[in-house]
N, C-alpha and C. Protein backbone atom coordinates (compact mmCIF):
# COMPACT_ATOMS: atom_id res chain seq x y z
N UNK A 1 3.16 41.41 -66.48
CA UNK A 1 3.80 40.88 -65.29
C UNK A 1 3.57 39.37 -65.27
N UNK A 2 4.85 38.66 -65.30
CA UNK A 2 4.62 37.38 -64.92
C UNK A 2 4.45 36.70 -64.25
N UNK A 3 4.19 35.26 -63.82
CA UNK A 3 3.87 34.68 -62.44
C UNK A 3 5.20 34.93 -61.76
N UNK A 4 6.24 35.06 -61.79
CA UNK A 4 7.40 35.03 -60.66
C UNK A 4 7.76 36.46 -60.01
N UNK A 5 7.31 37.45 -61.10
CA UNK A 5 6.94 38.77 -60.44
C UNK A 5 5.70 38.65 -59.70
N UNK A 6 4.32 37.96 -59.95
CA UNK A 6 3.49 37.75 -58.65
C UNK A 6 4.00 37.43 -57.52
N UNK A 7 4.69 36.39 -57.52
CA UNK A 7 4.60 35.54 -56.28
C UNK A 7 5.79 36.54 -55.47
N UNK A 8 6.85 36.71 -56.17
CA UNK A 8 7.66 37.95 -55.40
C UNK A 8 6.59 39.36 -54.91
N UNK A 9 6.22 39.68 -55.12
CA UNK A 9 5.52 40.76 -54.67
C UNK A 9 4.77 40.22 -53.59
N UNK A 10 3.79 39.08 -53.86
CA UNK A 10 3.00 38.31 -52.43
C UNK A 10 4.04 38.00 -51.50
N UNK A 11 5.66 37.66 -51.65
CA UNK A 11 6.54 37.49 -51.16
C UNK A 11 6.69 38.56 -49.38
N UNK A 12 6.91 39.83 -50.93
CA UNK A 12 7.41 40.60 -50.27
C UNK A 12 6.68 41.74 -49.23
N UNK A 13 5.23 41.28 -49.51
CA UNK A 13 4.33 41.48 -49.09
C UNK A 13 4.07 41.23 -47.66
N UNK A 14 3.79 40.03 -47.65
CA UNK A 14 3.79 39.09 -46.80
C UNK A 14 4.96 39.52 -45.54
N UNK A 15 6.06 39.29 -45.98
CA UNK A 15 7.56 39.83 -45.51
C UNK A 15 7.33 41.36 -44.36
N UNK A 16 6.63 42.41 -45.31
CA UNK A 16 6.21 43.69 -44.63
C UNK A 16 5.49 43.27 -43.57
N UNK A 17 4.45 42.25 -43.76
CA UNK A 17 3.51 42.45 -42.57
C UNK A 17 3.70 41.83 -41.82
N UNK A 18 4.43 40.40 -41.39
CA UNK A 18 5.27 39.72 -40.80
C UNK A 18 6.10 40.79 -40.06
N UNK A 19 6.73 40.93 -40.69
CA UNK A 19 7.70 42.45 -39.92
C UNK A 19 6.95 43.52 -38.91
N UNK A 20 5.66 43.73 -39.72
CA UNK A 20 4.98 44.78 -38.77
C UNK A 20 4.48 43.73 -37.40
N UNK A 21 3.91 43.06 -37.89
CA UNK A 21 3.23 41.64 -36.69
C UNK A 21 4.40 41.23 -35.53
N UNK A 22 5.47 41.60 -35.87
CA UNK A 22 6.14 41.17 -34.79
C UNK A 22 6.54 42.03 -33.84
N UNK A 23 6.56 43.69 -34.85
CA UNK A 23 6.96 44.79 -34.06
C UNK A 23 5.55 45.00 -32.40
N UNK A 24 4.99 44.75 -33.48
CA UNK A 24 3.48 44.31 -32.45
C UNK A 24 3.31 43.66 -31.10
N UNK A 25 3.85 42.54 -31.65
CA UNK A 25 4.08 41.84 -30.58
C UNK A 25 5.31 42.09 -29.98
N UNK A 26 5.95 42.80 -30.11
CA UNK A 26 7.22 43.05 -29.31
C UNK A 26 6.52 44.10 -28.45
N UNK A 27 5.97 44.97 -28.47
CA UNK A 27 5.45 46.31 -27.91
C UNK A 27 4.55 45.50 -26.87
N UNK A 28 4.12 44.28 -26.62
CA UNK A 28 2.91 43.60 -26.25
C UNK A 28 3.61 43.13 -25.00
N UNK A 29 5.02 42.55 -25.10
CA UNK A 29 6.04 41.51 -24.77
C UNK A 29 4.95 40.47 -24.73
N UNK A 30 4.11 40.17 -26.23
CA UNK A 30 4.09 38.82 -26.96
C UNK A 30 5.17 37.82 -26.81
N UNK A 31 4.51 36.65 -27.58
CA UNK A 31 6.00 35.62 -28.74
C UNK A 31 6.22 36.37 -29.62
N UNK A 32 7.12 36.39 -30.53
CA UNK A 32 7.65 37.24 -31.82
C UNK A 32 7.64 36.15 -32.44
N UNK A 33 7.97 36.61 -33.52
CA UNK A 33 8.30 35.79 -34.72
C UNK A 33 9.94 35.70 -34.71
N UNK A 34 10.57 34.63 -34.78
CA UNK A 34 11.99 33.97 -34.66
C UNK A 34 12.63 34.85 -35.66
N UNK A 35 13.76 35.48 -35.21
CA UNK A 35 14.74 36.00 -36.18
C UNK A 35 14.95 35.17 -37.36
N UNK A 36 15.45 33.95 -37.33
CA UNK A 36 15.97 33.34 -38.41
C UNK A 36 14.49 33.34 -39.26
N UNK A 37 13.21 33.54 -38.86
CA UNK A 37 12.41 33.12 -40.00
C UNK A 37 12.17 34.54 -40.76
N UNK A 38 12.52 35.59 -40.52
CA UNK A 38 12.79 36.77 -40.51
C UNK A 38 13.44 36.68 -41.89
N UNK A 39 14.75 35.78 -41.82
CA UNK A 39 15.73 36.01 -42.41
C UNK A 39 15.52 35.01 -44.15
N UNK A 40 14.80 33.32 -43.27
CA UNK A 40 14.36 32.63 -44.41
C UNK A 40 13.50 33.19 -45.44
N UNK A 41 12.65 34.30 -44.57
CA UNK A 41 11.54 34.72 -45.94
C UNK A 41 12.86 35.90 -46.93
N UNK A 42 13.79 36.67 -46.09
CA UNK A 42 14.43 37.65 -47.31
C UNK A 42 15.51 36.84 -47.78
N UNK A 43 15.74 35.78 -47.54
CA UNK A 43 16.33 34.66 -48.49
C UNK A 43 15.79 34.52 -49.46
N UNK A 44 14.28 34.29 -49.17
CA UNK A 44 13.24 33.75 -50.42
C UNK A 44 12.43 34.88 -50.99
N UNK A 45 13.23 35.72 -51.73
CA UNK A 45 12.89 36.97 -52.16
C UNK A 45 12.11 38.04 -51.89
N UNK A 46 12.11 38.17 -50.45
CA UNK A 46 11.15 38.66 -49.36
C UNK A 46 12.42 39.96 -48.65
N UNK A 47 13.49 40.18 -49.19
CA UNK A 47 14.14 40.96 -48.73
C UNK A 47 13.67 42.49 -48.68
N UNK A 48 13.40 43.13 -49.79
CA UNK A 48 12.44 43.73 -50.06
C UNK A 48 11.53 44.27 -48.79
N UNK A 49 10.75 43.43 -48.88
CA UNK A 49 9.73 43.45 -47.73
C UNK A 49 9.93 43.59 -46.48
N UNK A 50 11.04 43.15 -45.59
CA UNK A 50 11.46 43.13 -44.63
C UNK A 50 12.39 44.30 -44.33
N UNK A 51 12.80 44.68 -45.22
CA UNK A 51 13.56 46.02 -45.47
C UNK A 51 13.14 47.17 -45.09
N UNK A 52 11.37 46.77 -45.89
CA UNK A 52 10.98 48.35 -45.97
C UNK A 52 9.92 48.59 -44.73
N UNK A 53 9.67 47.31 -44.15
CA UNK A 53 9.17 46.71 -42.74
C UNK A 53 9.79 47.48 -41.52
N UNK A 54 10.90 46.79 -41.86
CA UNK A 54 12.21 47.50 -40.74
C UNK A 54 12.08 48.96 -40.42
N UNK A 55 11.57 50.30 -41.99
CA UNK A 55 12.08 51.38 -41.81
C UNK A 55 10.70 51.96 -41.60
N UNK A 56 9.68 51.09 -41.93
CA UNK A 56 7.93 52.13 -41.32
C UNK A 56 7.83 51.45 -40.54
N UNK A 57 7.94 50.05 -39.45
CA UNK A 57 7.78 50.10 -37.60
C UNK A 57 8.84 50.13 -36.93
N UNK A 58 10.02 50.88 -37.56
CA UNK A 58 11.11 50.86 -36.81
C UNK A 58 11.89 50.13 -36.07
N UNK A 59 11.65 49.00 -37.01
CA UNK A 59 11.93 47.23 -36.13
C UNK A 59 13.16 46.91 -36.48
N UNK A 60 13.93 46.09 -35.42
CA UNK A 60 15.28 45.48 -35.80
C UNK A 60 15.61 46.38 -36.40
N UNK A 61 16.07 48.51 -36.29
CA UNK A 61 16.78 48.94 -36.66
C UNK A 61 18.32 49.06 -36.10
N UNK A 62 18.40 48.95 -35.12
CA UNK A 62 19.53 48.54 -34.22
C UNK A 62 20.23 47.48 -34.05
N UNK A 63 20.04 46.31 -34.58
CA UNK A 63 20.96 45.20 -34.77
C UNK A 63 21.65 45.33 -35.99
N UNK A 64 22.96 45.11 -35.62
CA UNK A 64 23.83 45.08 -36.86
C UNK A 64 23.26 43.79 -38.14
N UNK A 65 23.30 42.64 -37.23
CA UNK A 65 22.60 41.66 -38.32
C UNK A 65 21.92 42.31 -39.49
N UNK A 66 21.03 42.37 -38.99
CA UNK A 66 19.54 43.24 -39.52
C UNK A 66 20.15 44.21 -40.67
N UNK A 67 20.65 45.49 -40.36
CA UNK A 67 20.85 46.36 -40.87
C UNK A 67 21.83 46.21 -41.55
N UNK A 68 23.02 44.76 -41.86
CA UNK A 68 23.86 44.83 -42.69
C UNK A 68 23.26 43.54 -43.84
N UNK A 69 22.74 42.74 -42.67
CA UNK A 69 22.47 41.07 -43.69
C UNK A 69 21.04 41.39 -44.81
N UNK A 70 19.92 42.02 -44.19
CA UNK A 70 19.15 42.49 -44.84
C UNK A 70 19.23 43.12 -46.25
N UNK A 71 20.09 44.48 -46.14
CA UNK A 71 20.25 44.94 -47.49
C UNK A 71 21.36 44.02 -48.84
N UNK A 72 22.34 43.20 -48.06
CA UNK A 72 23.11 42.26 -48.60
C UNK A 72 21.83 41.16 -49.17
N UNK A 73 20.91 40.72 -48.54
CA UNK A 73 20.32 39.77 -49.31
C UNK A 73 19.31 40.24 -50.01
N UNK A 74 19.30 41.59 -50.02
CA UNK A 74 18.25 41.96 -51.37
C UNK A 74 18.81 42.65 -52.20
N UNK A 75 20.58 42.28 -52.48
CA UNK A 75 21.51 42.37 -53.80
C UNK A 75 21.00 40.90 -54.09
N UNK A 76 21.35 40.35 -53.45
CA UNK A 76 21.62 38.37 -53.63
C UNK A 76 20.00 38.29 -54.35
N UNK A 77 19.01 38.95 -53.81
CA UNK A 77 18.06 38.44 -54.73
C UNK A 77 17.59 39.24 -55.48
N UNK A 78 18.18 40.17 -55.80
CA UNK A 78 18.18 40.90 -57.37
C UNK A 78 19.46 40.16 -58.24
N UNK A 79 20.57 39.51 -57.58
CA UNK A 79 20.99 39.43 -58.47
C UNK A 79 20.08 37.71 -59.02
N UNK A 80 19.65 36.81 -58.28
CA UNK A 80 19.14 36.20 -58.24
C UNK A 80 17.94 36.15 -59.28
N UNK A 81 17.39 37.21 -59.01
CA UNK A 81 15.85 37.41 -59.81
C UNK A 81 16.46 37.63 -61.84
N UNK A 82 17.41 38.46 -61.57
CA UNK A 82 18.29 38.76 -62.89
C UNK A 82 18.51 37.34 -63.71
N UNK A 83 19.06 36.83 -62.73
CA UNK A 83 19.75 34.93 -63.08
C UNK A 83 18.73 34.42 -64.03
N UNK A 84 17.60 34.40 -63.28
CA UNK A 84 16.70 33.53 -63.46
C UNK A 84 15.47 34.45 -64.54
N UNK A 85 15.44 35.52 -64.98
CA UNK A 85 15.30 36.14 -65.76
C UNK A 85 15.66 36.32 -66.76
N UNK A 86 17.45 36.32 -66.96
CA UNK A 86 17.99 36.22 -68.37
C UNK A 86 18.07 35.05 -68.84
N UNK A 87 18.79 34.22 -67.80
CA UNK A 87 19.24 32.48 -68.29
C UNK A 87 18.38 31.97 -68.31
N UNK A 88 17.19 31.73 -67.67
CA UNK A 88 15.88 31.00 -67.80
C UNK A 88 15.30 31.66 -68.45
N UNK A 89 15.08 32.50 -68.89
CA UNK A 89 14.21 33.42 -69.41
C UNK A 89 12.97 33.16 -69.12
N UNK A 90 12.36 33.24 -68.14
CA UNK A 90 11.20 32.69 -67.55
C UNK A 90 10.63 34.40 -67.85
């Protein structure tokens, strides 16, 4: 495993628990964590994570956003991860 498979996994990691931390604080009526930053981490190959976030605290399963933009950006960063895997061959 290489470093860009590390840091994706700490990514996506990260991403899960972020996700759980907010469901948290939503149940609290906490601050949350801002949708859009939600969205910057499964931009940044954190889709994954937020995905699978969504389906064990049952968070943001009801927004369309969520449930359509989410799985769309973790094509974008597989196809992404592919890119930069074959052509870089990193």
């Amino acid at each position: 495993m290489g470093a860009l498979e590390r840091v994706i996994i700490a990514i996506n990691l990260f991403s899960f628990f972020i996700t759980g931390y907010d469901k948290n604080r939503a149940k609290k009526g906490l601050w949350r964590v801002p949708e859009k930053d939600l969205f910057i981490l499964s931009t940044l190959f954190g889709a994954l994570g937020v995905l699978l976030g969504m389906r064990a605290f049952h968070h943001k399963t009801k927004k369309w956003v969520f449930k359509l933009g989410i799985p769309v950006l973790l094509m974008l960063n597989l196809l992404c991860y592919y890119y930069i895997k074959i052509l870089w061959k990193v």
